[in-house]
PDB file of N, CA and C in Angstrom:
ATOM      1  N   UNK A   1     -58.110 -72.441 210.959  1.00  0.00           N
ATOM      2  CA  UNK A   1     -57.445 -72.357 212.236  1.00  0.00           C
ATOM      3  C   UNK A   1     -55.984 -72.799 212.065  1.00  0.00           C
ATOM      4  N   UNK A   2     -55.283 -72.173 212.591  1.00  0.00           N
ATOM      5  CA  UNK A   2     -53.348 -72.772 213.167  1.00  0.00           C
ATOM      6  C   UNK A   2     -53.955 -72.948 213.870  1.00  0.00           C
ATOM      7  N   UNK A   3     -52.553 -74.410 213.688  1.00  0.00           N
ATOM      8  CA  UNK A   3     -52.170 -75.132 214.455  1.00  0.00           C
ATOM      9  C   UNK A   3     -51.200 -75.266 214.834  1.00  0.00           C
ATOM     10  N   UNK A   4     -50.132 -74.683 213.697  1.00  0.00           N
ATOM     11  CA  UNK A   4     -48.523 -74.340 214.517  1.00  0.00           C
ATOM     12  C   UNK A   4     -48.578 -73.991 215.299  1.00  0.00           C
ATOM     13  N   UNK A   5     -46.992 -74.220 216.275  1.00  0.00           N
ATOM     14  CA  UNK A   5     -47.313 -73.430 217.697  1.00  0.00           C
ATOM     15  C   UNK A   5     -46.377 -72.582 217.018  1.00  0.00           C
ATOM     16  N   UNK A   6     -46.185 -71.244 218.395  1.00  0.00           N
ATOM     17  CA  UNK A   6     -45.504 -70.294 218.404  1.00  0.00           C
ATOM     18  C   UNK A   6     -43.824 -70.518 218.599  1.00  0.00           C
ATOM     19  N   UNK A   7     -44.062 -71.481 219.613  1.00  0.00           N
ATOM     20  CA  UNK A   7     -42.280 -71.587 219.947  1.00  0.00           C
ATOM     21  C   UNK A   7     -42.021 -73.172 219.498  1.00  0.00           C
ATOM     22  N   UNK A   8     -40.903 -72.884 219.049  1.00  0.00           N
ATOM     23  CA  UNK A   8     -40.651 -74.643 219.036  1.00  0.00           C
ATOM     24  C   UNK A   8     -39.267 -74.498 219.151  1.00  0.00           C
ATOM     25  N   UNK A   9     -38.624 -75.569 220.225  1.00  0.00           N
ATOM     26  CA  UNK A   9     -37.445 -75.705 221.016  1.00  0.00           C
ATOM     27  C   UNK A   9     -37.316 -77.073 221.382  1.00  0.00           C
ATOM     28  N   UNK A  10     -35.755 -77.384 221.699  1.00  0.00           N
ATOM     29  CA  UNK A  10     -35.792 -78.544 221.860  1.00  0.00           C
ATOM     30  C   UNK A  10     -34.228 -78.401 222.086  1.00  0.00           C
ATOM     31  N   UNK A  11     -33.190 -78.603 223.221  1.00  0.00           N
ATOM     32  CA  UNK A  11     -32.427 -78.198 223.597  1.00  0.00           C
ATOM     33  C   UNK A  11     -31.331 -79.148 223.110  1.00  0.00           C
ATOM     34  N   UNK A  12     -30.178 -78.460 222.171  1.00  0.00           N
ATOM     35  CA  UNK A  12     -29.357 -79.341 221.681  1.00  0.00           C
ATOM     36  C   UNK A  12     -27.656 -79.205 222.272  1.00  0.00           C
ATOM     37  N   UNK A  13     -27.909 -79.018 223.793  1.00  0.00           N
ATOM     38  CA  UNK A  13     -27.426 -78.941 224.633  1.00  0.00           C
ATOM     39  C   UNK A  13     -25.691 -78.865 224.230  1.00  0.00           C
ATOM     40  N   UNK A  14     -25.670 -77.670 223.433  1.00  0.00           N
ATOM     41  CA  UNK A  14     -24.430 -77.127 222.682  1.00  0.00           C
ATOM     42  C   UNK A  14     -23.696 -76.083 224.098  1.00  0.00           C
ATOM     43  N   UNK A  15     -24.280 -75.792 225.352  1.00  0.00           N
ATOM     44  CA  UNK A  15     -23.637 -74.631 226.028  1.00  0.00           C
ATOM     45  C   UNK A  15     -23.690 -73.644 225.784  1.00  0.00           C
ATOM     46  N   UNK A  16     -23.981 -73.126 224.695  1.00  0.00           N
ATOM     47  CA  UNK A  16     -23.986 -71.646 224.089  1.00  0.00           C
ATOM     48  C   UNK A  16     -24.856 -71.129 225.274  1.00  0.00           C
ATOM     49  N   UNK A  17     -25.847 -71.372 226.196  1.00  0.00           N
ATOM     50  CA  UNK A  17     -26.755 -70.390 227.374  1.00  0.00           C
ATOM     51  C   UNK A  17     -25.807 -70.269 228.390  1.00  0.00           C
ATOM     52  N   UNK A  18     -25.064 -71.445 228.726  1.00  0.00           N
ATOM     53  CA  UNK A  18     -24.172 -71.484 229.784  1.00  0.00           C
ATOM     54  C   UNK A  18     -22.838 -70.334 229.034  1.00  0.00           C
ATOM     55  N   UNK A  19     -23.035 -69.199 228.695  1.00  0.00           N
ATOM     56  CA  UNK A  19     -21.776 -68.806 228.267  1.00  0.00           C
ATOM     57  C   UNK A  19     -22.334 -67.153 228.248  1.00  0.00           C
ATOM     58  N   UNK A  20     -23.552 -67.242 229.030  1.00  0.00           N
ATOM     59  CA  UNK A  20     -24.121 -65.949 229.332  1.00  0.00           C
ATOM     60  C   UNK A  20     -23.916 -65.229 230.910  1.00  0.00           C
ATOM     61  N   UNK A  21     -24.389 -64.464 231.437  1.00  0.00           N
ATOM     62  CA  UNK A  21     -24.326 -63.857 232.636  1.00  0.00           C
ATOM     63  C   UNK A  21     -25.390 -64.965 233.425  1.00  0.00           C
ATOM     64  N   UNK A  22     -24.972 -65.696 234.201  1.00  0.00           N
ATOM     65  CA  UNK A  22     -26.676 -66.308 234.325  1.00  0.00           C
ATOM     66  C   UNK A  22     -26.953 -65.439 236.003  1.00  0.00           C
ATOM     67  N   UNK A  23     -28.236 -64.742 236.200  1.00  0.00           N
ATOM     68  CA  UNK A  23     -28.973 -64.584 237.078  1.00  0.00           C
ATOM     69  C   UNK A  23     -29.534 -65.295 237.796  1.00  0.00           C
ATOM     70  N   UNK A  24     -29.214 -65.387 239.685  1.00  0.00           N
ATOM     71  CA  UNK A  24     -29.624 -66.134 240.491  1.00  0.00           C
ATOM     72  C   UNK A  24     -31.315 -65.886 240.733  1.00  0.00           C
ATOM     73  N   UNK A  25     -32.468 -66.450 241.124  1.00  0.00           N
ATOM     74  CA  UNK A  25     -33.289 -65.570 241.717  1.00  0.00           C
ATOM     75  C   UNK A  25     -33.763 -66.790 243.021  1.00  0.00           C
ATOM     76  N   UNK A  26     -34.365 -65.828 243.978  1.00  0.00           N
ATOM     77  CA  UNK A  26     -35.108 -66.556 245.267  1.00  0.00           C
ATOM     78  C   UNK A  26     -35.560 -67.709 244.925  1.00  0.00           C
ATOM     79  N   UNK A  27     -36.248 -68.247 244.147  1.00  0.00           N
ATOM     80  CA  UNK A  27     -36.615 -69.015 244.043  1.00  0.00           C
ATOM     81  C   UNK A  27     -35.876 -69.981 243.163  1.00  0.00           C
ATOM     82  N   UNK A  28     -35.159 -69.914 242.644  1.00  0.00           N
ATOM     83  CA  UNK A  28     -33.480 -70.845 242.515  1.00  0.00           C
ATOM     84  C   UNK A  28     -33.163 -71.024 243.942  1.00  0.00           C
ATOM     85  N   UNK A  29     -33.154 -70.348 244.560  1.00  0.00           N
ATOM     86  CA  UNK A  29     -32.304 -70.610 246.238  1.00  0.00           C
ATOM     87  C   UNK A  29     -33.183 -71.719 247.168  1.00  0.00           C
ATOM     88  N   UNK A  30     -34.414 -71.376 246.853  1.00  0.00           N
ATOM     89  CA  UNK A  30     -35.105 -72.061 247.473  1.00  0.00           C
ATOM     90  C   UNK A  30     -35.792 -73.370 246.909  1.00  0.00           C
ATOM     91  N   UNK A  31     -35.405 -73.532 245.648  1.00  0.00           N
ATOM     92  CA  UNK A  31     -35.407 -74.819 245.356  1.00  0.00           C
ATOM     93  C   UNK A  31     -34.384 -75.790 245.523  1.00  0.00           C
ATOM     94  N   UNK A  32     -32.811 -75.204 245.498  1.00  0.00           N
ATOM     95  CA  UNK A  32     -31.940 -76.163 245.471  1.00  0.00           C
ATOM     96  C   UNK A  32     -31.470 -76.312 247.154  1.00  0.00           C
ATOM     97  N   UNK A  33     -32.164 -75.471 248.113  1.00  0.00           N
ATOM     98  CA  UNK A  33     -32.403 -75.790 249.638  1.00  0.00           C
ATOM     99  C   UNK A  33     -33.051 -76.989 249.648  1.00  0.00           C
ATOM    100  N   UNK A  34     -34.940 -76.807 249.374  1.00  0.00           N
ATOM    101  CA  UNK A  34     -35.415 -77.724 248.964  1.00  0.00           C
ATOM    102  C   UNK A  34     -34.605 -79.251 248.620  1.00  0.00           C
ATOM    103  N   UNK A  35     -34.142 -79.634 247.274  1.00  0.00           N
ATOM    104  CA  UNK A  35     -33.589 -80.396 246.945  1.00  0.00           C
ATOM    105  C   UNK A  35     -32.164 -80.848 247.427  1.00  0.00           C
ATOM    106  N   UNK A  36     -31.497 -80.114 248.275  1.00  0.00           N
ATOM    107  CA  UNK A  36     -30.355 -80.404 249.025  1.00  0.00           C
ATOM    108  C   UNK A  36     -29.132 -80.233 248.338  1.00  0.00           C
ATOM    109  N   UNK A  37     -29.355 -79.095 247.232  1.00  0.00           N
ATOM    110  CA  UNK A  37     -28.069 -78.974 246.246  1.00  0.00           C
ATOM    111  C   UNK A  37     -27.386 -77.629 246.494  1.00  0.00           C
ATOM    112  N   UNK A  38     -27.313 -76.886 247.625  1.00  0.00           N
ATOM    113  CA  UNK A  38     -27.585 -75.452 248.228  1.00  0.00           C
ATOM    114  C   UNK A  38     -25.522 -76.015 248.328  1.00  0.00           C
ATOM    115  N   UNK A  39     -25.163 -76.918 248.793  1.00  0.00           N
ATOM    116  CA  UNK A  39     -23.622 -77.262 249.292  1.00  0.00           C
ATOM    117  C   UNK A  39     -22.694 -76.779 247.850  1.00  0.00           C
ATOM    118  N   UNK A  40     -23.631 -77.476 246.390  1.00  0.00           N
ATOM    119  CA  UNK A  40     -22.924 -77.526 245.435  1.00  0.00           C
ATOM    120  C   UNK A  40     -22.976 -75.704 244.459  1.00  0.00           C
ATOM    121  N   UNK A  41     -23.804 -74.675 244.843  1.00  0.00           N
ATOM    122  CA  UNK A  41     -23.977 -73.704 244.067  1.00  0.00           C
ATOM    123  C   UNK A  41     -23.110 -73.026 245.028  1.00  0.00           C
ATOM    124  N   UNK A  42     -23.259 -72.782 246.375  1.00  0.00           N
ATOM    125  CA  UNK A  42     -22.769 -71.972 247.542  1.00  0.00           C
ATOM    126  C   UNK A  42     -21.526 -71.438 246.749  1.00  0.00           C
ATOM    127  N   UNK A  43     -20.717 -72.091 246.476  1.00  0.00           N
ATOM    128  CA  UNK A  43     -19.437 -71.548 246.303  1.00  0.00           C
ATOM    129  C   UNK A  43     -18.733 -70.932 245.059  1.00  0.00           C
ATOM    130  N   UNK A  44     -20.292 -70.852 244.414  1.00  0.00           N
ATOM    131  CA  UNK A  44     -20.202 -69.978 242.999  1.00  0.00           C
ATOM    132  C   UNK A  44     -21.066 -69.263 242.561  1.00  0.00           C
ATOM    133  N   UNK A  45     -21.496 -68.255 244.189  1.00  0.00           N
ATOM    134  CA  UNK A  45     -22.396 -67.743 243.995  1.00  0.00           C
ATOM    135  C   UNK A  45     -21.559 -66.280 244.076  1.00  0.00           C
ATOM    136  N   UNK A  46     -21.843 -64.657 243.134  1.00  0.00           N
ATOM    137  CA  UNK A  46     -21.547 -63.650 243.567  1.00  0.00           C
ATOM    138  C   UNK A  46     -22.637 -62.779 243.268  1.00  0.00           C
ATOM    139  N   UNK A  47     -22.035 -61.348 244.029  1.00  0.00           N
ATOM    140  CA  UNK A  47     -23.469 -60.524 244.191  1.00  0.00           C
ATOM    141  C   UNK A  47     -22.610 -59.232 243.539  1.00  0.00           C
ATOM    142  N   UNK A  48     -23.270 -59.085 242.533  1.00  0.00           N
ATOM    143  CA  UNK A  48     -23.111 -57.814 241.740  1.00  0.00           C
ATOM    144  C   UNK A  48     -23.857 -56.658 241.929  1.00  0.00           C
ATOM    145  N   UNK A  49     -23.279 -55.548 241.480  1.00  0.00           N
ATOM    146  CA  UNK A  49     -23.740 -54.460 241.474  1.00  0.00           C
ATOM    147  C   UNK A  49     -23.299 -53.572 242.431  1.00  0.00           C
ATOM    148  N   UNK A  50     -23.887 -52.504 242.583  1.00  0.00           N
ATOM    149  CA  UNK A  50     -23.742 -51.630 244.103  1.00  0.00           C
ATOM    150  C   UNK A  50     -25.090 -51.345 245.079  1.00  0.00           C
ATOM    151  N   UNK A  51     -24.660 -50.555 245.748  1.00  0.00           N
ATOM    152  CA  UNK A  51     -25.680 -50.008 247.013  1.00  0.00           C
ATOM    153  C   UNK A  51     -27.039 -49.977 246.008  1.00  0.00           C
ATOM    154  N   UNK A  52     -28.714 -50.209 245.881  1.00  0.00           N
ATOM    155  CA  UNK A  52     -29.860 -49.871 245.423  1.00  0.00           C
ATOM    156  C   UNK A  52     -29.782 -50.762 244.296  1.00  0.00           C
ATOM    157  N   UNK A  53     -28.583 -51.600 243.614  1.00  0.00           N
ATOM    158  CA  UNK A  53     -28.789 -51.953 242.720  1.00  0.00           C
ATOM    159  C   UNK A  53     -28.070 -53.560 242.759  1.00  0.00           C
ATOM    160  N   UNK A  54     -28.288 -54.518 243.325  1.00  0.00           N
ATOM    161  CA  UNK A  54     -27.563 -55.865 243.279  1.00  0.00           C
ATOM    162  C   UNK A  54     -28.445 -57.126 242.666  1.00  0.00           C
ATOM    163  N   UNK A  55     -27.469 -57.868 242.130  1.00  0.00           N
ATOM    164  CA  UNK A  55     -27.830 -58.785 241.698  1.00  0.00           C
ATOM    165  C   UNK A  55     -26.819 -60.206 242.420  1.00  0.00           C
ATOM    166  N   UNK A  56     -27.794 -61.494 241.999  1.00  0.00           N
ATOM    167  CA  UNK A  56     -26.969 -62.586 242.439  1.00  0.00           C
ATOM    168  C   UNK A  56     -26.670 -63.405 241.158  1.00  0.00           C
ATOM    169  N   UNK A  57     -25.516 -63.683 240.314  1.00  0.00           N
ATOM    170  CA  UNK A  57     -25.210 -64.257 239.446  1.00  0.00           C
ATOM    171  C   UNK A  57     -24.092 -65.315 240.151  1.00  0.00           C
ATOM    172  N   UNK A  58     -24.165 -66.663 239.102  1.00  0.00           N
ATOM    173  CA  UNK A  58     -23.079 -67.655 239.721  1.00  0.00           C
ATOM    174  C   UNK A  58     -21.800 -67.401 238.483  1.00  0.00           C
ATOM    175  N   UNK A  59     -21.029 -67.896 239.045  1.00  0.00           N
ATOM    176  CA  UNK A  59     -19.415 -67.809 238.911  1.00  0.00           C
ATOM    177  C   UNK A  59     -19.443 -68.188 237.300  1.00  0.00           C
ATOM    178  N   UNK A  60     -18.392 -68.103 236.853  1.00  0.00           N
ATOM    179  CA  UNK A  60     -17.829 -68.856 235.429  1.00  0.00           C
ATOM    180  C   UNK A  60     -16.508 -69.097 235.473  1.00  0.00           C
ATOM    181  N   UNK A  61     -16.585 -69.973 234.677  1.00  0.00           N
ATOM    182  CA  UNK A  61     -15.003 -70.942 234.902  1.00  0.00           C
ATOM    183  C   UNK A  61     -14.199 -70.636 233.296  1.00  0.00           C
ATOM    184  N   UNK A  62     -13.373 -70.940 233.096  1.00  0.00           N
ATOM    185  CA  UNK A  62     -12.549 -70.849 231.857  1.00  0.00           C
ATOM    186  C   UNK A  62     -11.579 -71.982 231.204  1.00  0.00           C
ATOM    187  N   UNK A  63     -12.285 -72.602 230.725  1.00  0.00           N
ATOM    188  CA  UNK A  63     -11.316 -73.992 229.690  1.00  0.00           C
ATOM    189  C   UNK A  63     -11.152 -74.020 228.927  1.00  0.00           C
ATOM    190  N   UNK A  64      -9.947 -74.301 228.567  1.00  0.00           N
ATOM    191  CA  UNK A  64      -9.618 -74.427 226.949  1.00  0.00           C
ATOM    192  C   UNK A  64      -9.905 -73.470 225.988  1.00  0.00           C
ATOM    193  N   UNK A  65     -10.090 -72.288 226.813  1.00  0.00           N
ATOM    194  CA  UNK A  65     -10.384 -71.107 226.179  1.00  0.00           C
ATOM    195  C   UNK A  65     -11.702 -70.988 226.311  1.00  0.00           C
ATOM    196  N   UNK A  66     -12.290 -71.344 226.499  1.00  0.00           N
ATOM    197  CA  UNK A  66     -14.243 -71.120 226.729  1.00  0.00           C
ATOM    198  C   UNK A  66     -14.556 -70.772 227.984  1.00  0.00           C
ATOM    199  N   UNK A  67     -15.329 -70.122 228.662  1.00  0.00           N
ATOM    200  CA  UNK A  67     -15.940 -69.225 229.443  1.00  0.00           C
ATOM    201  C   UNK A  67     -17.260 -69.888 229.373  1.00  0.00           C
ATOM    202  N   UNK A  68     -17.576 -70.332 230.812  1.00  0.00           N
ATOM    203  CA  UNK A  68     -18.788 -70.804 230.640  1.00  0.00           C
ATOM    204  C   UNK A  68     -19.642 -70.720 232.020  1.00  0.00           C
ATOM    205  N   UNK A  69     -20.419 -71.056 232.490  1.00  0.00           N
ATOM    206  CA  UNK A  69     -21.070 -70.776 233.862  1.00  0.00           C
ATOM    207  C   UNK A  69     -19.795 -71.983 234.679  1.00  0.00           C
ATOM    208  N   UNK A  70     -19.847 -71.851 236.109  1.00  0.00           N
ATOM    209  CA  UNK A  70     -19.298 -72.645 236.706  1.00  0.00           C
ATOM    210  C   UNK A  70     -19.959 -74.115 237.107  1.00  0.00           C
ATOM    211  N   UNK A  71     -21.223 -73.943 236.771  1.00  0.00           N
ATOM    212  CA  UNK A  71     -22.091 -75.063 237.037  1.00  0.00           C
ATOM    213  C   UNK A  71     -22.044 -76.112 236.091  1.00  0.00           C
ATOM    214  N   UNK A  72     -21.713 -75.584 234.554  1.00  0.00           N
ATOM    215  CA  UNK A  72     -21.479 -76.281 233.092  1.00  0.00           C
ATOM    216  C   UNK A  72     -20.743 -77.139 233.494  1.00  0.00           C
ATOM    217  N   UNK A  73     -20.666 -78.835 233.146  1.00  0.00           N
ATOM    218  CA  UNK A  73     -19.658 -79.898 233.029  1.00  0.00           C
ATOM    219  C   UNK A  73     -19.490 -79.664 231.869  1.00  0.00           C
ATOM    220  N   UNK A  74     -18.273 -78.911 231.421  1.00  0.00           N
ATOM    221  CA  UNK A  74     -17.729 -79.541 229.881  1.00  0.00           C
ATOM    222  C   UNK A  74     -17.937 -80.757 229.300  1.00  0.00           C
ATOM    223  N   UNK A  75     -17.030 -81.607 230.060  1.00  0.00           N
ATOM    224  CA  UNK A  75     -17.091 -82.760 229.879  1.00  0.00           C
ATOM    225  C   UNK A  75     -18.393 -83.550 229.229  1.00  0.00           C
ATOM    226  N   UNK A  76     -19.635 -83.242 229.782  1.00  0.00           N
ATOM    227  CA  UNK A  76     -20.801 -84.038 229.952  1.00  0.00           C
ATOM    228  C   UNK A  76     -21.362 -82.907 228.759  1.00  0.00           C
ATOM    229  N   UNK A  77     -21.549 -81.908 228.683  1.00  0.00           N
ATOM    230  CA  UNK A  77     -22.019 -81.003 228.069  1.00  0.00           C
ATOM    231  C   UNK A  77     -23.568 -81.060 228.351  1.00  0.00           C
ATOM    232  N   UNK A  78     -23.568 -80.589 230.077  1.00  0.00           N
ATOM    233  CA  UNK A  78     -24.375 -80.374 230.606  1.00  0.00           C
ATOM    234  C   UNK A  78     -24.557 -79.684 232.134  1.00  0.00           C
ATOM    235  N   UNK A  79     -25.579 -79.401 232.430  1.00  0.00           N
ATOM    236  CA  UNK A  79     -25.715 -78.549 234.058  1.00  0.00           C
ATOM    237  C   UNK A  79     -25.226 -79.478 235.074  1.00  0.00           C
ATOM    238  N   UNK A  80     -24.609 -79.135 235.965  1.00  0.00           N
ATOM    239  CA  UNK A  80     -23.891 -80.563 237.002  1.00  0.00           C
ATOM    240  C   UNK A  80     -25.169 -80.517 237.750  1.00  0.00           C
ATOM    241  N   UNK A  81     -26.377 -79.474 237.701  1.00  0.00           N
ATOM    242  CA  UNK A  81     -27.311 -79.367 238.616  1.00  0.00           C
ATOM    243  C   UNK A  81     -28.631 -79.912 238.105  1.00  0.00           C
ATOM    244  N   UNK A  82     -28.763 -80.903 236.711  1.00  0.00           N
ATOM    245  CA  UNK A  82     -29.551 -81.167 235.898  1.00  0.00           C
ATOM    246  C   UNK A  82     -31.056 -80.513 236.174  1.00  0.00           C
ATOM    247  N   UNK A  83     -31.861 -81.495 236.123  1.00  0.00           N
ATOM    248  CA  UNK A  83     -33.287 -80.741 235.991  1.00  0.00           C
ATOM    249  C   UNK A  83     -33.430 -79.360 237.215  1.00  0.00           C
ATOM    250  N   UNK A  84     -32.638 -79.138 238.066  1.00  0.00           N
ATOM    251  CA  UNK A  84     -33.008 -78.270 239.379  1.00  0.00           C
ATOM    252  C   UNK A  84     -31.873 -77.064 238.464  1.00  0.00           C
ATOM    253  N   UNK A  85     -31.322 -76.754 237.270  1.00  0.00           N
ATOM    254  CA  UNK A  85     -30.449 -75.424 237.205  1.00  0.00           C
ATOM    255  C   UNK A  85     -31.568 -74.445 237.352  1.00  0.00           C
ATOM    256  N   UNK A  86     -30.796 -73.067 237.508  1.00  0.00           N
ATOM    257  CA  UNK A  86     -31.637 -71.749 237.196  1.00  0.00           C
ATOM    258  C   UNK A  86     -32.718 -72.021 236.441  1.00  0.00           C
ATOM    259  N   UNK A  87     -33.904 -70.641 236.926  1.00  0.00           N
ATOM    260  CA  UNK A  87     -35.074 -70.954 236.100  1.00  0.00           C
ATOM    261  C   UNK A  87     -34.555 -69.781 234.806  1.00  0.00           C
ATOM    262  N   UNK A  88     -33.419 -69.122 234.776  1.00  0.00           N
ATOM    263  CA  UNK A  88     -33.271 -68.049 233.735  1.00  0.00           C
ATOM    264  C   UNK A  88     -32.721 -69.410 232.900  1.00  0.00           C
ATOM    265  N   UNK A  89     -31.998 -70.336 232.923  1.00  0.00           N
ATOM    266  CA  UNK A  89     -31.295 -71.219 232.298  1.00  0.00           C
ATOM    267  C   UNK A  89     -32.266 -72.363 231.783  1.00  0.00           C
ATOM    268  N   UNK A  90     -32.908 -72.742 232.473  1.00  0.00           N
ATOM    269  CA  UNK A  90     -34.053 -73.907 232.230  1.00  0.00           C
ATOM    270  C   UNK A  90     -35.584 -72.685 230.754  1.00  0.00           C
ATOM    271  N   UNK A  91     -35.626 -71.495 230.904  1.00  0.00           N
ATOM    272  CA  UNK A  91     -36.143 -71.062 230.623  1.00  0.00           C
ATOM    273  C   UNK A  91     -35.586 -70.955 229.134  1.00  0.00           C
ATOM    274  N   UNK A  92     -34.576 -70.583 228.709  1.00  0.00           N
ATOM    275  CA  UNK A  92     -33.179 -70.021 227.637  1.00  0.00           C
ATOM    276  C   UNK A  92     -33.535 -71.018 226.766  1.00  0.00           C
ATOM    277  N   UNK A  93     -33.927 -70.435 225.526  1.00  0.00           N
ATOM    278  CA  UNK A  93     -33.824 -68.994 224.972  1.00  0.00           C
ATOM    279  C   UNK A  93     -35.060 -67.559 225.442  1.00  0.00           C
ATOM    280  N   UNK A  94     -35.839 -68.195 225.837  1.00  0.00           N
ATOM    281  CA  UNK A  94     -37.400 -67.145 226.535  1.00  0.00           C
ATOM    282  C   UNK A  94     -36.219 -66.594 227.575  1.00  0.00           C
ATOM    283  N   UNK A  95     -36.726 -65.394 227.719  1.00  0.00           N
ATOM    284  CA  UNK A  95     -36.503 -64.385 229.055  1.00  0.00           C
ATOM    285  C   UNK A  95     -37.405 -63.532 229.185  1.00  0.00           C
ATOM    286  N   UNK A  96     -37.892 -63.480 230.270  1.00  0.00           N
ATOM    287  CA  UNK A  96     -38.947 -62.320 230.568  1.00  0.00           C
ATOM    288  C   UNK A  96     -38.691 -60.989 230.817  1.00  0.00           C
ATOM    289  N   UNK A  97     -39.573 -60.071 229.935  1.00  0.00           N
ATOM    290  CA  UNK A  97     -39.052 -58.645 229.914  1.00  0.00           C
ATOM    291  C   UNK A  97     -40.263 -57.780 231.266  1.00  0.00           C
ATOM    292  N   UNK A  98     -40.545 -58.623 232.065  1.00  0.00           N
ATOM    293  CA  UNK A  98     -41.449 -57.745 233.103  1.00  0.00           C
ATOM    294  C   UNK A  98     -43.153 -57.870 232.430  1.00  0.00           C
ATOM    295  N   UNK A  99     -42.931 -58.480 231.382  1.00  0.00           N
ATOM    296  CA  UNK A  99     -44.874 -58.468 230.762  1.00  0.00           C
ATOM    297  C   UNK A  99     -45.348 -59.885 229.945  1.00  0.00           C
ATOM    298  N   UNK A 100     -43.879 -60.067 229.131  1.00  0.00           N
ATOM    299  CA  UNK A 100     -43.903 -61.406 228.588  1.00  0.00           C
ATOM    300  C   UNK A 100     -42.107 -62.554 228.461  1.00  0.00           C
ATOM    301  N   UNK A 101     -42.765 -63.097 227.602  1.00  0.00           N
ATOM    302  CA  UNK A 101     -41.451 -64.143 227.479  1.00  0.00           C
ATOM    303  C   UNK A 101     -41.300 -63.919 226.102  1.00  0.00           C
ATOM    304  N   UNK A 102     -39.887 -63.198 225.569  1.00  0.00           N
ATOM    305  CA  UNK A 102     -39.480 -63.438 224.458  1.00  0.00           C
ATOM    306  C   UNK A 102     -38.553 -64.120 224.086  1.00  0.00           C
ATOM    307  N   UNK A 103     -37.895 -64.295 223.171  1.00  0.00           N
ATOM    308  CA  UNK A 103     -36.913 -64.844 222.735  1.00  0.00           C
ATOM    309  C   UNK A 103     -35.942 -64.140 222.603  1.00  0.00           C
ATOM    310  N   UNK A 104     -34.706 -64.674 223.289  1.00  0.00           N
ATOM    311  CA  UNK A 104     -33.451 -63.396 223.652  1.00  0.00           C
ATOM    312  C   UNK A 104     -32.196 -63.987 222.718  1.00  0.00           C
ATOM    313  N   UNK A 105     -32.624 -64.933 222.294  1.00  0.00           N
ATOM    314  CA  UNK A 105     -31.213 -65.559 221.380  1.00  0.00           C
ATOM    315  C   UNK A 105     -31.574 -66.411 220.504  1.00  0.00           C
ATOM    316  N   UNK A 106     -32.107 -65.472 219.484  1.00  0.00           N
ATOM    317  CA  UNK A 106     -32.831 -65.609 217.744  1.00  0.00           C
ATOM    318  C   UNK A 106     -31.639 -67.094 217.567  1.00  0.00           C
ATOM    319  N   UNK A 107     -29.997 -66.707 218.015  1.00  0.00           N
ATOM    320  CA  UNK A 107     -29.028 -67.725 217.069  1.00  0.00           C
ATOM    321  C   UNK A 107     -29.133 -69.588 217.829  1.00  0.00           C
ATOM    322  N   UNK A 108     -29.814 -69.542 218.765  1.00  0.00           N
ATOM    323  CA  UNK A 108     -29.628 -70.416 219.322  1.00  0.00           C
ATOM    324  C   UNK A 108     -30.325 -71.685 218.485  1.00  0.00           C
ATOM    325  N   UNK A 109     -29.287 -72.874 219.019  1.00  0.00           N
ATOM    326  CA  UNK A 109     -29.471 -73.801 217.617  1.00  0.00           C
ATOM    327  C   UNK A 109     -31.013 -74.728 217.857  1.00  0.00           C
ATOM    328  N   UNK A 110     -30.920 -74.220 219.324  1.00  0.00           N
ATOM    329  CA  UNK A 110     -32.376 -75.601 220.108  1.00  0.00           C
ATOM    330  C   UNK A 110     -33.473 -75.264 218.884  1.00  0.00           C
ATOM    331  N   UNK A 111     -33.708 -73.098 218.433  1.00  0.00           N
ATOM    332  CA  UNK A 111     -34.918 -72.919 218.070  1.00  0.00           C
ATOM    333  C   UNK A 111     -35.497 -73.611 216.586  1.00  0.00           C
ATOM    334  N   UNK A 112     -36.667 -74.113 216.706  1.00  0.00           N
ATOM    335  CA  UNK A 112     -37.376 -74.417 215.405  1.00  0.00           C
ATOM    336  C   UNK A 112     -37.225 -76.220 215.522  1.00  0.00           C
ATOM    337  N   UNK A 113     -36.259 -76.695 216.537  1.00  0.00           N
ATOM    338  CA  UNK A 113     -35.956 -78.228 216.979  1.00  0.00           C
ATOM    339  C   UNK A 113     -36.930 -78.812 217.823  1.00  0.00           C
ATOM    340  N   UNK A 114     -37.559 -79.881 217.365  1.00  0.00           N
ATOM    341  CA  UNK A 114     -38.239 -80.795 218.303  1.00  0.00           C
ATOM    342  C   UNK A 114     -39.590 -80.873 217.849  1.00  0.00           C
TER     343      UNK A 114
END
């Protein structure tokens, strides 16, 4: 019998996820209602796409030459929204393709850590 697991991760909270498109979903909205953090995303929220086809992604900011979500503290080198960020972000490197969860960013340093 294995006993390895399949995924092994462990987040070495480098930003490299925060430097993607990140996707809002309902239930991001309705957790940080929930939790009372709805004041701090509001204003970096936009809606992409056109007519049949929209999406809700939050903002990105630009420092020092880096491009990163707007939610990223440089500084801290972390989510200003800690355990409550996106579930596409809390999820990263897994993303779901509609059947399962794969791994969408082979380079990321978290994988094979912890």
């Amino acid at each position: 019998m294995n006993d390895k697991p399949k995924f092994v991760f462990e987040c070495q909270k480098c930003g490299k996820c925060c430097e993607r498109d990140v996707t809002v979903y309902l239930d991001d909205i309705n957790d940080w209602v929930e939790h009372g953090l709805m004041y701090m995303v509001l204003p970096h929220l936009s809606i992409m796409g056109d007519f049949g086809s929209v999406a809700i992604q939050l903002d990105k900011q630009t420092k020092d030459d880096r491009t990163v979500c707007a939610l990223y503290a440089l500084e801290k080198s972390d989510c200003t929204l800690g355990d409550n960020g996106p579930l596409s972000c809390r999820s990263f490197p897994l993303g779901y393709n509609g059947k399962n969860y794969i791994i969408v960013d082979l380079d990321c340093p978290g994988l094979g850590q912890g």
